[in-house]
N, C-alpha and C. Protein backbone atom coordinates (compact mmCIF):
# COMPACT_ATOMS: atom_id res chain seq x y z
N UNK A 1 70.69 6.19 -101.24
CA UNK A 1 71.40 5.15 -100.53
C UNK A 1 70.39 4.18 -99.90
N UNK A 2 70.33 2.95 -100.26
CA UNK A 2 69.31 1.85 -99.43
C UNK A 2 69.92 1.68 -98.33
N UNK A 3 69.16 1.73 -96.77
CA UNK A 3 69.42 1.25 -95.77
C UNK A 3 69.28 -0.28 -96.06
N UNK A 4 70.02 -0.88 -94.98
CA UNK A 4 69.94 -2.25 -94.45
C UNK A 4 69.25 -3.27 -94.76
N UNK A 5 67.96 -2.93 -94.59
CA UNK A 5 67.09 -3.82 -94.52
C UNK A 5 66.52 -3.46 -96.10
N UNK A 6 66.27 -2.60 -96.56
CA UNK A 6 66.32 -2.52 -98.23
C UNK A 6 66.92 -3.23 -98.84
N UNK A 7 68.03 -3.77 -98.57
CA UNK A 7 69.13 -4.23 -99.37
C UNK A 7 69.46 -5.26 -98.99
N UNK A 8 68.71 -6.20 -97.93
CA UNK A 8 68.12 -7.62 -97.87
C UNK A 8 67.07 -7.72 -98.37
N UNK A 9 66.26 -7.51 -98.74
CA UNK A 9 65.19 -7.34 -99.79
C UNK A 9 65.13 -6.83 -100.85
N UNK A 10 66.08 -6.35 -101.27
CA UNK A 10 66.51 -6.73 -102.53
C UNK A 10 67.25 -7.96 -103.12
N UNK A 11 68.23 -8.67 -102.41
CA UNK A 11 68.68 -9.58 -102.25
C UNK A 11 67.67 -10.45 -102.60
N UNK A 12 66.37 -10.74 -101.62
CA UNK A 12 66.35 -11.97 -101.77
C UNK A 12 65.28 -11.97 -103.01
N UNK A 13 64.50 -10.76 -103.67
CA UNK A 13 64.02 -10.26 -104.78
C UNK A 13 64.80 -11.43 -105.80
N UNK A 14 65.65 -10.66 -106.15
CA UNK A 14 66.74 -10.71 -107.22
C UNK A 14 66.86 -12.24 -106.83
N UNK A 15 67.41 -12.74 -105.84
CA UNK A 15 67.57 -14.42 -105.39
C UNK A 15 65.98 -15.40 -106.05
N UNK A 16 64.92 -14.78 -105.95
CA UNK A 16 63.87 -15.43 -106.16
C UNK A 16 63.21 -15.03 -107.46
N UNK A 17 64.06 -14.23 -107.86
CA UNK A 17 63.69 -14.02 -109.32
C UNK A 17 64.24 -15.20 -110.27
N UNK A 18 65.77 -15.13 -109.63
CA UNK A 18 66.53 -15.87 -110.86
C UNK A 18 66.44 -17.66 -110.02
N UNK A 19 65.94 -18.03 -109.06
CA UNK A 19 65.18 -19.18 -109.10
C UNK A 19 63.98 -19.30 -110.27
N UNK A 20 63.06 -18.58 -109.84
CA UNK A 20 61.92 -18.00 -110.47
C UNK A 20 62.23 -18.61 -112.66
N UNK A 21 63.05 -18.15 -113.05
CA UNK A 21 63.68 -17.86 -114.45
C UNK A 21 64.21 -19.67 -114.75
N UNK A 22 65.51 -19.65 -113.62
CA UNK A 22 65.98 -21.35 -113.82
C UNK A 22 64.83 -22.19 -113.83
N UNK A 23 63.58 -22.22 -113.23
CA UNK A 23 62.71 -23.24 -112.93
C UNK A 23 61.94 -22.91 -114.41
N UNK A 24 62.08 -22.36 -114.94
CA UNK A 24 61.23 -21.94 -116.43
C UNK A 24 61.98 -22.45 -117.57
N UNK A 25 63.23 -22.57 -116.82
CA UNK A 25 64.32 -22.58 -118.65
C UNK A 25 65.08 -24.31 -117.92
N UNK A 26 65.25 -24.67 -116.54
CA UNK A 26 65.65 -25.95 -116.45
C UNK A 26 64.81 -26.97 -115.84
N UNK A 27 64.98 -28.04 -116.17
CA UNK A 27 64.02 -29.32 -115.84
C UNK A 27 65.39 -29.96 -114.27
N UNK A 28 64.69 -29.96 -113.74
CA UNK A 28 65.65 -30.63 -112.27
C UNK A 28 64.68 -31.88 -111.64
N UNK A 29 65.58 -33.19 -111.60
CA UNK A 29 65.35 -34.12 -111.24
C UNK A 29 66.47 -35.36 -110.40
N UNK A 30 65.69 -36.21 -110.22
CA UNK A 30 66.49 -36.84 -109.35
C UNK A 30 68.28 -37.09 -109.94
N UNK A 31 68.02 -37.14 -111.42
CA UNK A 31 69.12 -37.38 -111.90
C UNK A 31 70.24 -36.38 -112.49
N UNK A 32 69.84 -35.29 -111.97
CA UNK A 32 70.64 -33.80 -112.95
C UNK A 32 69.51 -32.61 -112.69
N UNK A 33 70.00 -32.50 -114.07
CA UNK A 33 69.54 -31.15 -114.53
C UNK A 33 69.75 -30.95 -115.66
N UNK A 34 68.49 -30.37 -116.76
CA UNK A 34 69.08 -30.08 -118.28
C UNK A 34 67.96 -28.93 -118.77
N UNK A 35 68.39 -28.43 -119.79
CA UNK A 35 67.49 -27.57 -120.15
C UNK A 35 66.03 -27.69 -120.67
N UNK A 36 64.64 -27.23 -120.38
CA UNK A 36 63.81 -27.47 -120.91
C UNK A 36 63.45 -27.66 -122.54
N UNK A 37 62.62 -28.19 -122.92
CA UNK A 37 62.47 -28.18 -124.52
C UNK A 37 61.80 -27.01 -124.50
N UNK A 38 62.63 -26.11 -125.67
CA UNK A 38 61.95 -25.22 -126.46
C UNK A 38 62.46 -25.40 -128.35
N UNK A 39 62.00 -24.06 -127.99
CA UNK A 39 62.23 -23.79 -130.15
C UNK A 39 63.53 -24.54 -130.73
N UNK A 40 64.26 -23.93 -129.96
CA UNK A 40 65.57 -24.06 -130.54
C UNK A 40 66.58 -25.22 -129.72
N UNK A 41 66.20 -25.91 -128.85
CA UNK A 41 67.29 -27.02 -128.01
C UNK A 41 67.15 -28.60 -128.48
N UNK A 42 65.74 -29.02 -129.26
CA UNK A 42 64.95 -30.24 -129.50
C UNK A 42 66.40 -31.31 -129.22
N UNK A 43 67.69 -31.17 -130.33
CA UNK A 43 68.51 -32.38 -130.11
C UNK A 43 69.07 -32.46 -128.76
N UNK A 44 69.96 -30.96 -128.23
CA UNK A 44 69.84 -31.59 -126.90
C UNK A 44 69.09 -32.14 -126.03
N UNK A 45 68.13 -31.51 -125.60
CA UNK A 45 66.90 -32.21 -125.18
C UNK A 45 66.63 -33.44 -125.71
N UNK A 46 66.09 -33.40 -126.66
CA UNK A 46 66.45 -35.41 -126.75
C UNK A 46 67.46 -35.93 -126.08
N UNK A 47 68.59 -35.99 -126.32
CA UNK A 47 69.43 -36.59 -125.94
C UNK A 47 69.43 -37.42 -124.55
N UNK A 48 68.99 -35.96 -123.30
CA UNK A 48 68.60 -35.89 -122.39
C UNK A 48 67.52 -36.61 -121.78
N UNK A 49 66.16 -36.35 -122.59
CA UNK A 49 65.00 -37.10 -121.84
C UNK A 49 65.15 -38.55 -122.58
N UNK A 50 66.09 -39.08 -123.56
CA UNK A 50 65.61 -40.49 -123.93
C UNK A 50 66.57 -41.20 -122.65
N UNK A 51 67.91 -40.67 -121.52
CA UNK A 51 68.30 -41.22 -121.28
C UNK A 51 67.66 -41.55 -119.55
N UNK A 52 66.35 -40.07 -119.56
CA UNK A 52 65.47 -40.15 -118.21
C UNK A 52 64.71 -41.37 -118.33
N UNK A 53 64.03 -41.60 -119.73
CA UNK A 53 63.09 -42.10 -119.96
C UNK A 53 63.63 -43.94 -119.89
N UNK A 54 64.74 -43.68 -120.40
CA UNK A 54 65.09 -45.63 -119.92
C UNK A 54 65.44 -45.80 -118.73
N UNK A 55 65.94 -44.43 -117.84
CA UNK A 55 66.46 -45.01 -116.53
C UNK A 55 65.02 -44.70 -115.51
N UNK A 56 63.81 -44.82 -116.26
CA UNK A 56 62.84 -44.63 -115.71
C UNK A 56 61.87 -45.66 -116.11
N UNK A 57 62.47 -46.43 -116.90
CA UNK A 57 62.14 -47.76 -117.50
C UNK A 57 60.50 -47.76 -118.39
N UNK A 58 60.50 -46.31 -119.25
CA UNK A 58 59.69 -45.48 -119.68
C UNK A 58 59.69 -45.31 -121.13
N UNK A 59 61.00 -45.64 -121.66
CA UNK A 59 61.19 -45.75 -123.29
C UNK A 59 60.47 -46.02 -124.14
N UNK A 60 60.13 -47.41 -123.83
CA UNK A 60 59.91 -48.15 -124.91
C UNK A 60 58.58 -47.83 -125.22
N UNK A 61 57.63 -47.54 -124.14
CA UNK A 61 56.05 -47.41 -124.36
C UNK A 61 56.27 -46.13 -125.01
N UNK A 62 57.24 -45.07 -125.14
CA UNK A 62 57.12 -43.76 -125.90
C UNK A 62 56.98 -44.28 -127.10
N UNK A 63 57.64 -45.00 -127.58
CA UNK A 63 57.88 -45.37 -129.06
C UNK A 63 56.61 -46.27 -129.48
N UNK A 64 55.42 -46.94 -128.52
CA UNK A 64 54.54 -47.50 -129.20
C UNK A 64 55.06 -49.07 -129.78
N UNK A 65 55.90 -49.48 -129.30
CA UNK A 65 56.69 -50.73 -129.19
C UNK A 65 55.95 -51.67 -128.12
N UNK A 66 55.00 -50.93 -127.22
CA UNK A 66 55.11 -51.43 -126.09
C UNK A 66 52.80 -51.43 -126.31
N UNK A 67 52.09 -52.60 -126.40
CA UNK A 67 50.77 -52.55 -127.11
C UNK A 67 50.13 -52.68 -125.33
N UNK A 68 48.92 -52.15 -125.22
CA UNK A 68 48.47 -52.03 -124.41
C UNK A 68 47.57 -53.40 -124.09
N UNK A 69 47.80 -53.91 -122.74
CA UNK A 69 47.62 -55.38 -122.65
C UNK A 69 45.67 -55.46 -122.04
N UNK A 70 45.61 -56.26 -122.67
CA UNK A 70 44.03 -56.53 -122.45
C UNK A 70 43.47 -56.13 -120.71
N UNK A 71 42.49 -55.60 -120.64
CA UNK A 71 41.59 -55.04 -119.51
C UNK A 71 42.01 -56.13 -118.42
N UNK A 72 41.14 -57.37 -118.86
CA UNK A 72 41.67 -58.60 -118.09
C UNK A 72 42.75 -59.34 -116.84
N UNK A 73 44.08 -58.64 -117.61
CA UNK A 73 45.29 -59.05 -117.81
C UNK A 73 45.39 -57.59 -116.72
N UNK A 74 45.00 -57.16 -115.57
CA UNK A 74 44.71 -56.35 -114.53
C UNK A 74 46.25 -55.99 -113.91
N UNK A 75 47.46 -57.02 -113.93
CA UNK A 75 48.41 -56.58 -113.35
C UNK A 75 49.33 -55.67 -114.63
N UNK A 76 49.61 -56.89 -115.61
CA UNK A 76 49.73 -56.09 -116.87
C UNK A 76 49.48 -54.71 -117.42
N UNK A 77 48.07 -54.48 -116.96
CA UNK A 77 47.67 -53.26 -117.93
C UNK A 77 47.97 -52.14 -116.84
N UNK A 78 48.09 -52.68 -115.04
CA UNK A 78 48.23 -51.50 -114.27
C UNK A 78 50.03 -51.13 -114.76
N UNK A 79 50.76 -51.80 -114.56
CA UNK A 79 51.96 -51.51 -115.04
C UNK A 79 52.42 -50.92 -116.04
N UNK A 80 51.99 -51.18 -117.13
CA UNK A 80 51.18 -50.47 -118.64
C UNK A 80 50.90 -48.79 -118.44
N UNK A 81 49.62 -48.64 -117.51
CA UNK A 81 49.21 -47.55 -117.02
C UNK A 81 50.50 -46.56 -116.28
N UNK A 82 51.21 -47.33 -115.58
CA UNK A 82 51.62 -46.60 -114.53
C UNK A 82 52.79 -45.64 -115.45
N UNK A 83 53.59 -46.54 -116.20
CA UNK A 83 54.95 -46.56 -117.32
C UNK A 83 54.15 -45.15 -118.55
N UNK A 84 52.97 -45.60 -118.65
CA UNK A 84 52.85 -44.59 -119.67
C UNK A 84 52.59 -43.08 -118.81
N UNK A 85 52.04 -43.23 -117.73
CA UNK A 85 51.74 -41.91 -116.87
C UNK A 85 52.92 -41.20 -116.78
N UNK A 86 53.72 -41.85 -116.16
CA UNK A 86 55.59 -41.48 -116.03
C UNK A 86 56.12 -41.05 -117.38
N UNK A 87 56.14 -41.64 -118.15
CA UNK A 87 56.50 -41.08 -119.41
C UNK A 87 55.78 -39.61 -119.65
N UNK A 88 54.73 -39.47 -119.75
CA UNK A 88 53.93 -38.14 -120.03
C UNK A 88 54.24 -37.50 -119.39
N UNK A 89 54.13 -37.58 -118.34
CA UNK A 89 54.84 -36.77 -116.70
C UNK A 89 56.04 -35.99 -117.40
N UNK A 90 56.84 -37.25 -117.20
CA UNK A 90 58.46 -36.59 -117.19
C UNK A 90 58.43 -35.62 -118.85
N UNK A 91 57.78 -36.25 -119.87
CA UNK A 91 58.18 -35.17 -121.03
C UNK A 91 57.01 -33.77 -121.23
N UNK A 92 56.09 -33.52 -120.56
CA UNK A 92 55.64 -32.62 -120.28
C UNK A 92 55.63 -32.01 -119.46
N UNK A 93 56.54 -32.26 -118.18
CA UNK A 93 57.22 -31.22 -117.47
C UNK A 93 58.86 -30.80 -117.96
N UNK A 94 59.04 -32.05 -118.94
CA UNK A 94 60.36 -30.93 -119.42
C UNK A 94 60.57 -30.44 -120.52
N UNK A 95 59.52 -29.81 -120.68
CA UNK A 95 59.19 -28.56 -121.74
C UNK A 95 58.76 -27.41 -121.23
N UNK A 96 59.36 -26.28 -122.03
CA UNK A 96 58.73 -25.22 -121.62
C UNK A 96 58.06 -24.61 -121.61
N UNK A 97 56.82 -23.38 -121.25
CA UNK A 97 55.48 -23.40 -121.24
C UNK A 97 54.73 -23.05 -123.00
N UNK A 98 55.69 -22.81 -123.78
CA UNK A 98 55.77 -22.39 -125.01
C UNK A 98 55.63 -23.73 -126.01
N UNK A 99 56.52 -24.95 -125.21
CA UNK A 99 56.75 -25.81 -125.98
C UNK A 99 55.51 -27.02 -125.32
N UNK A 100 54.65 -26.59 -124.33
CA UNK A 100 53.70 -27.65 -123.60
C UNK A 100 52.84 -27.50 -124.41
């Protein structure tokens, strides 16, 4: 028989496990929540990060649509910089450690 206090610590075990598990298998952001990319989810997952990636105004440089603006051109290329960082960001944290 677990006393009391055993069996709040188990609780919060089991509570921080299956945090522990969701943070491995879901991507959580300002906008939701969806499952990470692995083996077997790729179309959902697409679905998902192409609609992070425009409301993050991040799309288009995925696709290489978007040419990297001369050194010079300093405001340009920081914006450039910043859009492609965010992009990488967001699709390599929502994959899973299998699929990184």
């Amino acid at each position: 028989m677990l006393n009391h206090a055993n069996s709040n610590t188990l609780t919060v075990n089991i509570e921080t496990t299956t945090s522990t598990l969701q943070s491995q298998t879901m991507y959580q952001l300002k906008y939701g929540e969806f499952p990470k990319l692995n083996h077997l989810n790729y179309s959902q997952w697409h679905k998902h990060m192409e609609l992070i990636l425009h409301a993050e105004d991040a799309f288009e440089i995925t696709l290489g649509n978007e040419e990297t603006p001369p050194e010079n051109q300093c405001i340009q290329n920081a914006d450039f910089c910043h859009y492609k960082g965010k992009a990488l960001a967001l699709i390599f944290e929502s994959c899973t450690i299998t699929a990184q």
